[in-house]
C-alpha atoms as a PDB file:
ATOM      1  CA  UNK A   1     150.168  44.879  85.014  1.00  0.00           C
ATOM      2  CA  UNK A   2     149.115  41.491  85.678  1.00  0.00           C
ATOM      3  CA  UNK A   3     151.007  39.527  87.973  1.00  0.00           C
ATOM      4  CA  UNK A   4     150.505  36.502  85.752  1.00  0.00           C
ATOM      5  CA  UNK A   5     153.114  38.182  82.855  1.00  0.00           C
ATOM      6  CA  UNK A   6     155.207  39.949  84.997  1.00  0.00           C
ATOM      7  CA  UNK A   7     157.750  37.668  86.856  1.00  0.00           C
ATOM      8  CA  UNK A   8     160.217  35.638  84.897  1.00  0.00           C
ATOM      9  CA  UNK A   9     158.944  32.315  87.204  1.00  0.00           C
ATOM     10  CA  UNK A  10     155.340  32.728  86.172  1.00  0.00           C
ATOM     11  CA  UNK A  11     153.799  29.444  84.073  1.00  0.00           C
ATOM     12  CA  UNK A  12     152.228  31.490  81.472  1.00  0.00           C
ATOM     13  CA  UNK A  13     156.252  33.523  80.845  1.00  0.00           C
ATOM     14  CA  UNK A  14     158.266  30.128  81.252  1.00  0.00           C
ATOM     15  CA  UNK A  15     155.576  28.356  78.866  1.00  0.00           C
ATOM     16  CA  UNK A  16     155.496  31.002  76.674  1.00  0.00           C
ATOM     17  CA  UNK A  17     157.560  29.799  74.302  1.00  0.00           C
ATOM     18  CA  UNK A  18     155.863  26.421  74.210  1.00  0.00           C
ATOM     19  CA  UNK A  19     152.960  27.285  72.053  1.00  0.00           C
ATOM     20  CA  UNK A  20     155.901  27.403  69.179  1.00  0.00           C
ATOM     21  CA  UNK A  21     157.512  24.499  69.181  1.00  0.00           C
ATOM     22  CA  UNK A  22     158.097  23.033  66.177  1.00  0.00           C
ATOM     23  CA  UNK A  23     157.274  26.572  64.069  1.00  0.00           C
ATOM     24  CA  UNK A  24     155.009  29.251  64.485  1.00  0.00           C
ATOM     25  CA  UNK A  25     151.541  29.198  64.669  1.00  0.00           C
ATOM     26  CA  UNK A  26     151.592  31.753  61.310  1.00  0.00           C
ATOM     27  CA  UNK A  27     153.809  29.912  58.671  1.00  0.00           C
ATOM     28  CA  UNK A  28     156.053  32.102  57.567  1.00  0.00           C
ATOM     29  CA  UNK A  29     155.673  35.065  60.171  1.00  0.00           C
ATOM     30  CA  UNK A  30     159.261  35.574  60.294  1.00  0.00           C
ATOM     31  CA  UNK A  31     160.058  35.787  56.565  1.00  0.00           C
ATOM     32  CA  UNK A  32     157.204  38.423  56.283  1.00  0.00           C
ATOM     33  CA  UNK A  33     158.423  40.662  59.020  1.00  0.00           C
ATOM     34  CA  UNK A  34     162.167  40.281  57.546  1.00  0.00           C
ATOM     35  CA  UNK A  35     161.420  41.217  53.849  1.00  0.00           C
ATOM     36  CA  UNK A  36     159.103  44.056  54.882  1.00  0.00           C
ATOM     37  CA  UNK A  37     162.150  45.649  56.838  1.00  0.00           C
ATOM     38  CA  UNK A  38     164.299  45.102  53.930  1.00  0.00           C
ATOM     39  CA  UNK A  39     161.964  46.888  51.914  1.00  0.00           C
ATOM     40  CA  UNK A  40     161.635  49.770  53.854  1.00  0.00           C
ATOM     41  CA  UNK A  41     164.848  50.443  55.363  1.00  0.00           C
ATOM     42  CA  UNK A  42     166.368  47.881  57.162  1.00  0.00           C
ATOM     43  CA  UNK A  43     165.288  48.773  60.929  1.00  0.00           C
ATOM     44  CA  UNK A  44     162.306  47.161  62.832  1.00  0.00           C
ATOM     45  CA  UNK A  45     160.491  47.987  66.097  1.00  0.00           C
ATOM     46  CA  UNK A  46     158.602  45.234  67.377  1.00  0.00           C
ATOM     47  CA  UNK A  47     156.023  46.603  69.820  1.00  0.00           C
ATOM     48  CA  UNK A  48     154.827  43.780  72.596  1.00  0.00           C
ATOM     49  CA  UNK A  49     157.842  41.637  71.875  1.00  0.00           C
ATOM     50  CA  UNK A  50     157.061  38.885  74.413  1.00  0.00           C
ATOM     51  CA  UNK A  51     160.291  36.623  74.488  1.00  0.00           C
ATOM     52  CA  UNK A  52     161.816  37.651  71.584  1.00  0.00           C
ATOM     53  CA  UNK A  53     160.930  35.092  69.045  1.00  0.00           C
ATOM     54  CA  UNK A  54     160.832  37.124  66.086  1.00  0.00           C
ATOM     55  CA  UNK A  55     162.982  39.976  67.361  1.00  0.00           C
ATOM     56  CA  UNK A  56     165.870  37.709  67.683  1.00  0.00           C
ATOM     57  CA  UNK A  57     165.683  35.994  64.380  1.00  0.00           C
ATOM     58  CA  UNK A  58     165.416  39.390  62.831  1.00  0.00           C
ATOM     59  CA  UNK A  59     168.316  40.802  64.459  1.00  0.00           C
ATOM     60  CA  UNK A  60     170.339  37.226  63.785  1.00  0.00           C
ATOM     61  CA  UNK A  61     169.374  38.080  59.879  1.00  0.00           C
ATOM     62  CA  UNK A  62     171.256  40.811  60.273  1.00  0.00           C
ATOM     63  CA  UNK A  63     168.572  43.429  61.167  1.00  0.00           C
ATOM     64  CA  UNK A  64     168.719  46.420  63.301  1.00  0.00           C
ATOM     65  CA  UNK A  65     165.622  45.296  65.627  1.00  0.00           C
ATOM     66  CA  UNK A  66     164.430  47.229  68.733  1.00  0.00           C
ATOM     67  CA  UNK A  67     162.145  45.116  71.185  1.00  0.00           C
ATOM     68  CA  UNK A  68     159.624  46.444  73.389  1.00  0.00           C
ATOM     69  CA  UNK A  69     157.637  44.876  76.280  1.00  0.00           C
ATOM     70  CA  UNK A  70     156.197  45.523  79.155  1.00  0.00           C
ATOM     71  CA  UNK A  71     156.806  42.247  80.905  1.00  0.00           C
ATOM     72  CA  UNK A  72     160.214  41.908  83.115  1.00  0.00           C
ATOM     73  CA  UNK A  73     160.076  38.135  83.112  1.00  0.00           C
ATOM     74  CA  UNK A  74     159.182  37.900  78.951  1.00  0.00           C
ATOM     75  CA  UNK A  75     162.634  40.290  78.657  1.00  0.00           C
ATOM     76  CA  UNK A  76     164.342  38.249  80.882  1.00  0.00           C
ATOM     77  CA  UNK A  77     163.088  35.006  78.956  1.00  0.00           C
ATOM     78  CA  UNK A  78     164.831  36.860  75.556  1.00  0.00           C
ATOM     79  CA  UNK A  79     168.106  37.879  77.583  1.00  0.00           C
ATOM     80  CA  UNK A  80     168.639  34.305  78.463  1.00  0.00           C
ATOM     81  CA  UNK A  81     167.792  33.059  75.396  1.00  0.00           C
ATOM     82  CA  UNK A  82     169.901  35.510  73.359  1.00  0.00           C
ATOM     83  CA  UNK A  83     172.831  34.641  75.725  1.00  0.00           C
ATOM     84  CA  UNK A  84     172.798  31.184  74.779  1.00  0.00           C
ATOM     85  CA  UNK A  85     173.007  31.986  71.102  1.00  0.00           C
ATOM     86  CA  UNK A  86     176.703  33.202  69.470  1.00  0.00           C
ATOM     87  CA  UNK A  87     177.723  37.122  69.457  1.00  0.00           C
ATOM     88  CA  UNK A  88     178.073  37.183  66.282  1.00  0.00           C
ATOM     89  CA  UNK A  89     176.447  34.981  63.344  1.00  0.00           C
ATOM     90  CA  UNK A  90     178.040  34.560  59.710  1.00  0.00           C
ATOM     91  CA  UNK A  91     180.363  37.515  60.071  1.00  0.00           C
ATOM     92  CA  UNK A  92     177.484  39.882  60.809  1.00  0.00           C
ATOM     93  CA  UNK A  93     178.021  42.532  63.609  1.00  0.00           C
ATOM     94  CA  UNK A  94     177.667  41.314  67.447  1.00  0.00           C
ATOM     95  CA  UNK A  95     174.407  40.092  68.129  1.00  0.00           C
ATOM     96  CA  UNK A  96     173.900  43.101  71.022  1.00  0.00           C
ATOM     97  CA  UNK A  97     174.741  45.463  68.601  1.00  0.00           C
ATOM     98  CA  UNK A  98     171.650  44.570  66.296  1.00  0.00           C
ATOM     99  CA  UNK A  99     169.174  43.915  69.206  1.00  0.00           C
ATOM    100  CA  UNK A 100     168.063  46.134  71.592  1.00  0.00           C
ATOM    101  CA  UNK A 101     165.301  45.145  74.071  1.00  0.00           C
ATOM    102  CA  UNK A 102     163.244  48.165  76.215  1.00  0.00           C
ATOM    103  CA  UNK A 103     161.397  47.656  78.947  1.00  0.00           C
ATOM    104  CA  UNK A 104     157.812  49.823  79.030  1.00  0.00           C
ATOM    105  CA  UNK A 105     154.487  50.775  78.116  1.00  0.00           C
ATOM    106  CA  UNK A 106     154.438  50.901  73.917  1.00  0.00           C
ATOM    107  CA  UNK A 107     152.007  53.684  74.432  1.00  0.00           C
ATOM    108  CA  UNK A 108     155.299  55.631  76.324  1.00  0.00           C
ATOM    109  CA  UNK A 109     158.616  54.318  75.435  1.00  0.00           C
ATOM    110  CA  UNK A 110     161.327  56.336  74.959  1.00  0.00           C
ATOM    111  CA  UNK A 111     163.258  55.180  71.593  1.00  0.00           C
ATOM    112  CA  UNK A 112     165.905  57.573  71.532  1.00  0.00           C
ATOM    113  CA  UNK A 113     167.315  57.883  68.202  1.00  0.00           C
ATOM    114  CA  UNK A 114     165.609  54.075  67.366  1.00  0.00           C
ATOM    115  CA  UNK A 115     162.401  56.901  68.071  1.00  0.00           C
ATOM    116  CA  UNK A 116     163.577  59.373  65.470  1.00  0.00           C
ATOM    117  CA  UNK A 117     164.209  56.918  62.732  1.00  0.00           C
ATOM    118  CA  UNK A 118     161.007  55.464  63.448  1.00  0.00           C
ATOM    119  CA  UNK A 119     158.980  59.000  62.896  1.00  0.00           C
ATOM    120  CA  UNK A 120     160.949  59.703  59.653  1.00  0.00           C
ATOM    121  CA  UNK A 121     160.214  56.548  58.001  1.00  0.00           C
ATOM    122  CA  UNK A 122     156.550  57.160  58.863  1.00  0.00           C
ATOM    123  CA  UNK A 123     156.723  60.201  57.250  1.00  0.00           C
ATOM    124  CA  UNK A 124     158.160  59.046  53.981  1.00  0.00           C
ATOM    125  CA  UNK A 125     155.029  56.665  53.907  1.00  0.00           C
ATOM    126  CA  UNK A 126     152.462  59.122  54.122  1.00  0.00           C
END
């Protein structure tokens, strides 16, 4: 992996979250992702999560939301950022409950039972 992604004091992972400032570059993005889990069951895996943008606001919806990247300093960008938020919003469970953020390759994660939930849903889509 590039250097440039990997380390939590890199430019490019503390500026990240820079490019949305003041919304996303896709209006919208967020509601899209949210209604499409709600349609089909509820749980999302976000694949190449970065620093969490749309995993967290998923998860803060109320969504069970699994977050994979392969960039330490991205996940450590979304750790801070969901530590600075509340545990728990609007009654929902605890945030950490609803969000769970992997470290790896999406081409060889291991999802656990997040993994198993995943393949049976496919399944039903076919």
């Amino acid at each position: 992996m590039d250097r440039f992604y990997e380390d939590v004091n890199s430019l490019f992972v503390r500026a990240y979250d820079a490019f949305y400032v003041g919304g996303a570059p896709i209006v919208g993005d967020v509601a899209f992702y949210e209604r499409l889990a709600c349609e089909t069951g509820g749980r999302v895996l976000e694949l190449a999560c970065g620093t969490g943008r749309i995993a967290l606001a998923l998860a803060e919806s109320g969504l069970d939301v699994t977050a994979v990247d392969i960039s330490d300093g991205m996940l450590t960008m979304a750790r801070c950022t969901i530590a600075g938020r509340p545990a728990s919003v609007g009654g929902r469970r605890p945030l950490d409950t609803r969000l769970g953020l992997l470290a790896g390759r999406i081409t060889n994660v291991r999802l656990g039972r997040v993994g198993i939930e995943c393949c049976r849903w496919a399944r039903k889509t076919r």
